[in-house]
Protein backbone atom coordinates (compact mmCIF):
# COMPACT_ATOMS: atom_id res chain seq x y z
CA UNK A 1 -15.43 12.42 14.67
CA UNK A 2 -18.11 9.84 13.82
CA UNK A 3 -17.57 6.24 12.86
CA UNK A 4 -17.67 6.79 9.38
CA UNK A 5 -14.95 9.59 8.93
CA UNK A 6 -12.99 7.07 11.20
CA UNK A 7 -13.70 4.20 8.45
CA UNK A 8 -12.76 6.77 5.37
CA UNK A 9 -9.49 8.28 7.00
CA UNK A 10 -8.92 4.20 7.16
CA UNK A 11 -9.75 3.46 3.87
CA UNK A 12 -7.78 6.63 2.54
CA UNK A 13 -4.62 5.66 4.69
CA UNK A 14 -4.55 2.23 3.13
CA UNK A 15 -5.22 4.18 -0.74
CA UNK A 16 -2.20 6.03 0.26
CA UNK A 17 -0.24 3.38 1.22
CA UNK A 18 -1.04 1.90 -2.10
CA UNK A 19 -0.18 4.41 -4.27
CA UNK A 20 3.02 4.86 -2.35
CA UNK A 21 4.36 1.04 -2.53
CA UNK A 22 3.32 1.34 -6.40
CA UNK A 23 5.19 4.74 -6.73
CA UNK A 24 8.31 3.04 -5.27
CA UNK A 25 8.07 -0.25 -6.84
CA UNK A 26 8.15 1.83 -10.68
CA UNK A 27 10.89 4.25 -9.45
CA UNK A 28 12.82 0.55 -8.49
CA UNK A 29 11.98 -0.60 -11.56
CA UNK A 30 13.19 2.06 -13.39
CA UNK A 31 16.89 2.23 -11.71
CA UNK A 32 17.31 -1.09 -10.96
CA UNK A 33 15.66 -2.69 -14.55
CA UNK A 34 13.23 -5.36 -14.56
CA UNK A 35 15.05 -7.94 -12.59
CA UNK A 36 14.22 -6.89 -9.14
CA UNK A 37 10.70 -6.59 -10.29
CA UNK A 38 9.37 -9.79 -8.44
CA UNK A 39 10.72 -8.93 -5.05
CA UNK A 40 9.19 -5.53 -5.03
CA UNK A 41 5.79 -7.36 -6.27
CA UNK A 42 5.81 -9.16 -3.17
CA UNK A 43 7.21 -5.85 -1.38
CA UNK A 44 3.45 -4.28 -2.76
CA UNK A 45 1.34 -7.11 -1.92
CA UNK A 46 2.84 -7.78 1.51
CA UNK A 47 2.48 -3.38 1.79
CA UNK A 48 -0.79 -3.84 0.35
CA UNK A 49 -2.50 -6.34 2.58
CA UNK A 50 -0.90 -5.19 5.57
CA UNK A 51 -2.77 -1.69 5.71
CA UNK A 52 -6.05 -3.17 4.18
CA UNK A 53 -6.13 -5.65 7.22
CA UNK A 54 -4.74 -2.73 9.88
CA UNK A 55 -7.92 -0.81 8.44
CA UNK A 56 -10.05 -3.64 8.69
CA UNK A 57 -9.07 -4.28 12.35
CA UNK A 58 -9.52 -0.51 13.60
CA UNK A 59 -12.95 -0.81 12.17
C-alpha cells in the first residue's frame, strides 16, 4: 500500500465518521425533539474534528 491509498483510507475514515455523527445526531433529533439539538452539535463538531486531525496526524 502506497502513501496515497494510506491518505484516502484516512480521508474516507474521517467521511465516515462524518456521516455517522450526522446520522446519529438526526435520529437524536428525531426521538428526543429539538431541545437536545445543541449538545449533539457540539457532539458532531467535537466527532468531526477529532478524526479530521487523527487523519491529519497519520499523514
Amino acid at each position: 500500500m502506497d502513501e496515497s491509498d494510506v491518505e484516502n483510507r484516512d480521508i474516507l475514515a474521517a467521511v465516515g465518521a462524518v456521516v455517522i455523527a450526522i446520522g446519529v445526531m438526526t435520529a437524536f433529533d428525531l426521538a428526543r425533539g429539538a431541545a437536545i439539538a445543541w449538545v449533539l452539535n457540539v457532539g458532531v463538531a467535537a466527532v468531526i474534528g477529532l478524526f479530521v486531525f487523527s487523519a491529519r496526524a497519520a499523514a
